[in-house]
Protein backbone atom coordinates (compact mmCIF):
# COMPACT_ATOMS: atom_id res chain seq x y z
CA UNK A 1 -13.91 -5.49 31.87
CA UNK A 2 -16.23 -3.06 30.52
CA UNK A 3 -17.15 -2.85 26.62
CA UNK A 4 -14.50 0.43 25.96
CA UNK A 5 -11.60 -1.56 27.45
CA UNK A 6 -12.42 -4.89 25.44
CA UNK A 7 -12.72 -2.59 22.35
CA UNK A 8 -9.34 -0.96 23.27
CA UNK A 9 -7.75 -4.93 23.36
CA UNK A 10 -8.98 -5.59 20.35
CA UNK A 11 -7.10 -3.07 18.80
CA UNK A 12 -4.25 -3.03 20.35
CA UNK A 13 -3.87 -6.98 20.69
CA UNK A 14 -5.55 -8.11 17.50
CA UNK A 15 -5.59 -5.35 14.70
CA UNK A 16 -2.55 -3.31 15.14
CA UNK A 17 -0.07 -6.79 15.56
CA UNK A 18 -2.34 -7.97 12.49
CA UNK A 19 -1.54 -5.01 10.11
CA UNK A 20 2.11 -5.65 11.39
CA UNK A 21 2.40 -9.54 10.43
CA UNK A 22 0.20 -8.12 6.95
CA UNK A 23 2.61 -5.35 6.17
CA UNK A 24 5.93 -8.62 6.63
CA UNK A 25 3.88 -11.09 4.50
CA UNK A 26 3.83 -7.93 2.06
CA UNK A 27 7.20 -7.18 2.13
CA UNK A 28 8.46 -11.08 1.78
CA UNK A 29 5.96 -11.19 -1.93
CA UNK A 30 7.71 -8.42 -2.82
CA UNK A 31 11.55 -9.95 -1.61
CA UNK A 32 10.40 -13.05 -3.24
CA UNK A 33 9.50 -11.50 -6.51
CA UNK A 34 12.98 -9.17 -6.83
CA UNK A 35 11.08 -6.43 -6.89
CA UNK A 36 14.09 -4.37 -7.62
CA UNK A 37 14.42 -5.81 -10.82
CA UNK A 38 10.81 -6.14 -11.65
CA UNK A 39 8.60 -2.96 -10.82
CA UNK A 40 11.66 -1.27 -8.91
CA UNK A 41 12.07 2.12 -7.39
CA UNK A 42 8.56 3.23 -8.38
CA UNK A 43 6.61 0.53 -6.69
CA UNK A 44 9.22 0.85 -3.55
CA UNK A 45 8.40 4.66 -3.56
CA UNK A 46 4.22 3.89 -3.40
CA UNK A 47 5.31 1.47 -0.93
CA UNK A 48 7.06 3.78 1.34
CA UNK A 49 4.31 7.00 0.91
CA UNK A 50 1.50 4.03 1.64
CA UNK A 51 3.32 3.67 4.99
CA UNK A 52 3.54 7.65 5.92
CA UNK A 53 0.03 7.45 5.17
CA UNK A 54 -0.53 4.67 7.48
CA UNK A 55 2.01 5.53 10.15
CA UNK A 56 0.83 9.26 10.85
CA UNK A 57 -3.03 8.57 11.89
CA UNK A 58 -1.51 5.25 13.36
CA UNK A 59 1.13 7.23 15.78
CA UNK A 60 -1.28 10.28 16.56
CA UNK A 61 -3.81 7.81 17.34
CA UNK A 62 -1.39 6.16 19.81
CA UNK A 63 0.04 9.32 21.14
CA UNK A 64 -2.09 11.75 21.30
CA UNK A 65 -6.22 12.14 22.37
CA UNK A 66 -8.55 11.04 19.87
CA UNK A 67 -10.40 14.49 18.66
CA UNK A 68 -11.63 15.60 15.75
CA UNK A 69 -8.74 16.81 14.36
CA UNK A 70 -7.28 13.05 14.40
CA UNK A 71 -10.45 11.83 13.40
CA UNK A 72 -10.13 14.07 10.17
CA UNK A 73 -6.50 12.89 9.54
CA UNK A 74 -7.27 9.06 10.14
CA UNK A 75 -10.11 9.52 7.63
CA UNK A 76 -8.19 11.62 5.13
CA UNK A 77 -4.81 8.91 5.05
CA UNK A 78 -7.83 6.22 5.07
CA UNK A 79 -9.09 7.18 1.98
CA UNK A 80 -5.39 8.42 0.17
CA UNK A 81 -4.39 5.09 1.55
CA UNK A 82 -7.26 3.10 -0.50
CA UNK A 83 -6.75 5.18 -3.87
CA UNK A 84 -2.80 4.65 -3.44
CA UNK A 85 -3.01 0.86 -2.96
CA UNK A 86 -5.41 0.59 -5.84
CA UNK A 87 -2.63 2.46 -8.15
CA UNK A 88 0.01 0.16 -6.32
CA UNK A 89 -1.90 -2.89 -7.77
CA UNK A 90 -2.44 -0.94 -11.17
CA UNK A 91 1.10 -0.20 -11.81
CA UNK A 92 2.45 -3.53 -10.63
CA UNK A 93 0.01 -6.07 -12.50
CA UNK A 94 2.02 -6.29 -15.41
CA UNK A 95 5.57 -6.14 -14.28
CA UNK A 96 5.86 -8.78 -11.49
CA UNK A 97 3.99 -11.76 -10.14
CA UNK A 98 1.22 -10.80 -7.39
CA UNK A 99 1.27 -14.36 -5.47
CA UNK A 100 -1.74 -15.26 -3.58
CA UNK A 101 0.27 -14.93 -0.54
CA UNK A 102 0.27 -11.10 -1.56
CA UNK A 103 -2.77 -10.44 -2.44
CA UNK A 104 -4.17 -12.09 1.09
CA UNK A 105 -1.63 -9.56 2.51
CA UNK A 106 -3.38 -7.11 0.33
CA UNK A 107 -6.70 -7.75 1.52
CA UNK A 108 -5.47 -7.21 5.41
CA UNK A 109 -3.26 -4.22 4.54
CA UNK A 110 -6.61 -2.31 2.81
CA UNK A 111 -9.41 -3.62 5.03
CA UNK A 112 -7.22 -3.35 8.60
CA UNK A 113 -6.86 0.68 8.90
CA UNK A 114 -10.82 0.55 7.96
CA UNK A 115 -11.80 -1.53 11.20
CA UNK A 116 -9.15 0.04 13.28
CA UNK A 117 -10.87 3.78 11.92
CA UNK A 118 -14.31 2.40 12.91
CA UNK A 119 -13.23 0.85 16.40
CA UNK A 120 -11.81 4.36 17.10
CA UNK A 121 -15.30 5.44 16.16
CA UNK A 122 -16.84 3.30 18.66
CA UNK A 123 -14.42 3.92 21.25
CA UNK A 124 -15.13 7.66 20.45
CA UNK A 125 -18.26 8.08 19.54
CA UNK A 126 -18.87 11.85 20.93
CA UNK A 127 -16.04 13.17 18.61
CA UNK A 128 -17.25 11.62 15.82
CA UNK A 129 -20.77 12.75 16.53
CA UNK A 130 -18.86 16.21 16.82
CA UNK A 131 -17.34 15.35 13.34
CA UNK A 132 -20.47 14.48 11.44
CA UNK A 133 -22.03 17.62 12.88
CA UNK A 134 -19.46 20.34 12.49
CA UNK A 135 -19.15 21.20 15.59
CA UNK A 136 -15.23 21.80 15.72
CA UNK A 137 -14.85 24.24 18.65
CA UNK A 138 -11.76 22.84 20.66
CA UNK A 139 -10.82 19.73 18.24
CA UNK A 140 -8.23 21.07 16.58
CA UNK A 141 -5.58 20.92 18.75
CA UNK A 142 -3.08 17.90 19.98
CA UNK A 143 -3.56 16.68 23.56
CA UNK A 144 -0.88 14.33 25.05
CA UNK A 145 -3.14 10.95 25.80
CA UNK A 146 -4.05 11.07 29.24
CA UNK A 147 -5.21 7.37 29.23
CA UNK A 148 -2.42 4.78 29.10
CA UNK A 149 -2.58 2.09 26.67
CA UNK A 150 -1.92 -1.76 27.42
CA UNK A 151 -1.37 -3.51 30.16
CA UNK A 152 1.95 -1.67 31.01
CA UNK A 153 0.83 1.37 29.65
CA UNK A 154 3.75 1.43 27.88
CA UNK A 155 2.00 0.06 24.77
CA UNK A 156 2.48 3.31 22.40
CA UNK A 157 6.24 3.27 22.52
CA UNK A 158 6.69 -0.78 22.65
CA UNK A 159 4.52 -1.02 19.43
CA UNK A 160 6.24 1.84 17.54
CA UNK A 161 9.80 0.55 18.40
CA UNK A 162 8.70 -3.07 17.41
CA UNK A 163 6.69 -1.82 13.82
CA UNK A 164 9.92 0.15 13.17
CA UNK A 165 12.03 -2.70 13.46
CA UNK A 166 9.74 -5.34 11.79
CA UNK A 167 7.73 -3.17 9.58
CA UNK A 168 10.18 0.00 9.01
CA UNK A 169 13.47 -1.01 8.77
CA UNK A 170 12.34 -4.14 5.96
CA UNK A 171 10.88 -1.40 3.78
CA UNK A 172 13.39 0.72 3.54
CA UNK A 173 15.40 -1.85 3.07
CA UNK A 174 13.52 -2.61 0.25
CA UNK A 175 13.58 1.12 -0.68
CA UNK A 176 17.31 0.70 -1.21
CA UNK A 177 18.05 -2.52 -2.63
CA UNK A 178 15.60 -0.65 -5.42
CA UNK A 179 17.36 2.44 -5.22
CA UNK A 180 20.85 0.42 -5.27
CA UNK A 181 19.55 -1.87 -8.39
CA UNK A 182 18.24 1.22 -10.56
CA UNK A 183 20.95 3.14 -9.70
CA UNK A 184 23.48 0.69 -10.68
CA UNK A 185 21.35 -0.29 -13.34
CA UNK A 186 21.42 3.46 -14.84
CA UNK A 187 25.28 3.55 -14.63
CA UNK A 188 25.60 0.34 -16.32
CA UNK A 189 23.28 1.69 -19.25
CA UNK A 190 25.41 5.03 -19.50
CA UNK A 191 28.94 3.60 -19.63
């Protein structure tokens, strides 16, 4: 197995099911500290643009060919990511518990996308050397990935199904049950 492929299995094998199991842990803290009732709707909302900025670079970087224009958007959601989890942790402090459990979750959730940005960088080093330089010419578009990914090669589509269903689907759960609680709440206050 040459060193691309290995880098490739990391990734795909280690780092992306890691952010996955990171981003459930997250979610339970949250369950755990009726976060509906706590730092509600507003935390749930940061929670749900954190994952658009997280899911974008994450999907183009499965689907599509890794050129500069991806490289650009993986860096941009990196760093909106970092200053959006920093105001997460800001505006939550004082209104509910941040276990240990969460903020180990924390630590994953912030430092995985930086890893997975610089494996990408490894595995594409000429693009980023076409980044750093400015020389754009033909990296702006999207290109379907010609190589496959995984063993099947099926990888892409298994790992977005499974992240929507284990990842997804528990935060927008946790969207409503916020938006549910407030709203409620809000009647309850006007009656």
């Amino acid at each position: 197995m040459d060193e691309a492929t290995l880098v490739l299995y990391v990734i795909l094998y280690v780092l992306l099911p890691l952010w996955g199991l990171a981003s459930m842990l997250d979610w339970w803290c949250h369950k755990k500290t009726s976060i509906e009732s706590t730092s509600g709707l507003h935390e749930a909302n940061i929670h749900c643009l954190m994952g658009f900025q997280i899911a974008i670079p994450l999907v183009l970087s499965l689907v599509f060919e890794v050129n500069v224009l991806v490289l650009l958007l993986c860096l941009a959601a990196l760093i909106a990511h970092e200053f959006i989890a920093h105001y997460d942790v800001h505006y939550t402090t004082d209104k509910r518990e941040i276990s240990i459990w969460e903020v180990h979750a924390h630590n994953y959730l912030s430092t995985l996308p930086f890893f997975l940005f610089l494996m990408i960088i490894v595995r594409k080093w000429e693009v980023f050397i076409d980044l750093v330089t400015l020389e754009w010419s033909g990296g702006f578009g999207l290109e379907w990935r010609k190589e496959p990914l995984g063993a099947t090669g099926n990888y892409a589509a298994i790992y977005i199904f499974t992240m929507s269903f284990l990842v997804v689907l528990p935060y927008f759960q946790e969207w409503w049950r916020c938006w549910s609680y407030q709203r409620s709440h809000n009647q309850e206050v006007v009656e």
